[in-house]
Protein backbone atom coordinates (compact mmCIF):
# COMPACT_ATOMS: atom_id res chain seq x y z
CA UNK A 1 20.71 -23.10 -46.44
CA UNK A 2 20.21 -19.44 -46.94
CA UNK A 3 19.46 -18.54 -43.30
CA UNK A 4 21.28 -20.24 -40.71
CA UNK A 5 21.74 -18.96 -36.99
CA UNK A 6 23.32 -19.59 -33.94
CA UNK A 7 21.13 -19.45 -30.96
CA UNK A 8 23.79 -18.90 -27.60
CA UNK A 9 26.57 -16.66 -27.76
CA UNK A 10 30.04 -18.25 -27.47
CA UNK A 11 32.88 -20.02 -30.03
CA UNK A 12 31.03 -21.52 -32.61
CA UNK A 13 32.90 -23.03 -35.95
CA UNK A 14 30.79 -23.04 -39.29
CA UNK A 15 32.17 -24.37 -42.44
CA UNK A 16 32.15 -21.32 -45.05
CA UNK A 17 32.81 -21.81 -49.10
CA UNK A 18 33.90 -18.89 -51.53
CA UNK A 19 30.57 -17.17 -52.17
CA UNK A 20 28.76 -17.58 -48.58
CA UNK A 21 27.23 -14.10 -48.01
CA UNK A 22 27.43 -13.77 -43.48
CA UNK A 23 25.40 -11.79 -41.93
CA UNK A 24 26.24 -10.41 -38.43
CA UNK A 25 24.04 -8.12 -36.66
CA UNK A 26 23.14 -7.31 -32.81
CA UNK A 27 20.05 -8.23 -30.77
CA UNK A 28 18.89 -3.79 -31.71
CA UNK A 29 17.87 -5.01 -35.53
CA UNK A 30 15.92 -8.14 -34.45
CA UNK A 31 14.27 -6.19 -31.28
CA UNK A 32 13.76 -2.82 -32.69
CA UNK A 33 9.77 -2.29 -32.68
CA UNK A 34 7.05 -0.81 -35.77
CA UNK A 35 4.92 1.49 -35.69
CA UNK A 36 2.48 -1.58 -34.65
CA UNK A 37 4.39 -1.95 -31.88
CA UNK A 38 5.80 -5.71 -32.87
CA UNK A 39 9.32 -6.32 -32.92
CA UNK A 40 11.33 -6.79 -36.56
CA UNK A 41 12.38 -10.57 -34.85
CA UNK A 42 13.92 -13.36 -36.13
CA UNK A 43 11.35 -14.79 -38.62
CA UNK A 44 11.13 -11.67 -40.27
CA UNK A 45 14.74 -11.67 -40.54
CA UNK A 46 14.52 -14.81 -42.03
CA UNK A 47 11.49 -14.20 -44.17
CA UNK A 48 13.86 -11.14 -45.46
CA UNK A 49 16.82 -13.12 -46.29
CA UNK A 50 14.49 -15.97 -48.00
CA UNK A 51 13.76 -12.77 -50.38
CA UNK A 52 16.84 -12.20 -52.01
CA UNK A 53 18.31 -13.19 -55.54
CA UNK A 54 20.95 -15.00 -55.41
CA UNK A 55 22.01 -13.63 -58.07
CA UNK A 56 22.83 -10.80 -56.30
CA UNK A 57 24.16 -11.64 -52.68
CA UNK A 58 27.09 -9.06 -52.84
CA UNK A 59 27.54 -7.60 -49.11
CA UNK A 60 26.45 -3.85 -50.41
CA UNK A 61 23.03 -5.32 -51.83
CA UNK A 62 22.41 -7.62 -49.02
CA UNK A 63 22.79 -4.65 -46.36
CA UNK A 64 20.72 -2.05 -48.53
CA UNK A 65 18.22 -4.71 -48.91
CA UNK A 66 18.07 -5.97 -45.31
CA UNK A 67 18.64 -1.90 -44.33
CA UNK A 68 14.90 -1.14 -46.61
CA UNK A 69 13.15 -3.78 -44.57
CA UNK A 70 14.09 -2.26 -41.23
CA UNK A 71 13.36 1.12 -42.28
CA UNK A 72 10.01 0.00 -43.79
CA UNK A 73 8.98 -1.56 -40.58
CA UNK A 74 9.46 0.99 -38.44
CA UNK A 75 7.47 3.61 -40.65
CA UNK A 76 9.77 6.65 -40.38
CA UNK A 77 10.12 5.63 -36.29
CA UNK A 78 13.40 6.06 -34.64
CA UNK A 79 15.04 2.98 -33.35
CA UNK A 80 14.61 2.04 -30.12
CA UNK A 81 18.04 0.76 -29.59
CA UNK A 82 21.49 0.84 -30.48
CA UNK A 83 22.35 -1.62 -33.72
CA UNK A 84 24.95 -3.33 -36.13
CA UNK A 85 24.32 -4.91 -39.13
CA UNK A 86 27.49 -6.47 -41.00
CA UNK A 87 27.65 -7.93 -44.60
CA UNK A 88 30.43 -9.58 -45.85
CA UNK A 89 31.10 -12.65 -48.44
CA UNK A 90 33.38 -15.13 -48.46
CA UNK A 91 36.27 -14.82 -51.31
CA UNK A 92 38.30 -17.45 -53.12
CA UNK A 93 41.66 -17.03 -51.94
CA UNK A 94 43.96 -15.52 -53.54
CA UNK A 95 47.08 -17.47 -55.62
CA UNK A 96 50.17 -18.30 -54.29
């Protein structure tokens, strides 16, 4: 699936192959609010992620991307709150 989440904080294991893109971010990305006063939220999140190519999920395109969206809804507004947004994707590990 390309959007999965975990609902409650705490230890949870996922299986991950070489090539997963993760996406980490804090509660400020999904809360932060528009110009129209709605919040960014999960579905758009979701929506956003549906979006991209998978031809190019590397962790610098995926942030940019995901980065334009948030900018874009709040329409040259501050944020409201504090947030983190990490990118990273799963490598092949290396030979012995």
């Amino acid at each position: 699936s390309v959007y999965q989440t975990i609902t409650s904080p705490g230890a949870t294991a996922r299986a991950v192959a070489p090539g997963d893109v993760i996406v980490w971010y804090t509660d400020g990305l999904v809360e932060c609010r528009g110009a129209d006063g709605n919040q960014f939220g999960d579905r758009r999140l979701q929506r956003a992620l549906r979006r991209l190519d998978p031809a190019h999920l590397d962790p610098t395109s995926v942030h940019g991307f995901l980065a334009a969206e948030l900018a874009a809804h709040l329409g040259g507004l501050p944020p409201g709150d504090d947030m983190t947004l990490v990118v990273a994707r799963v490598e092949a590990p290396a030979p012995a």
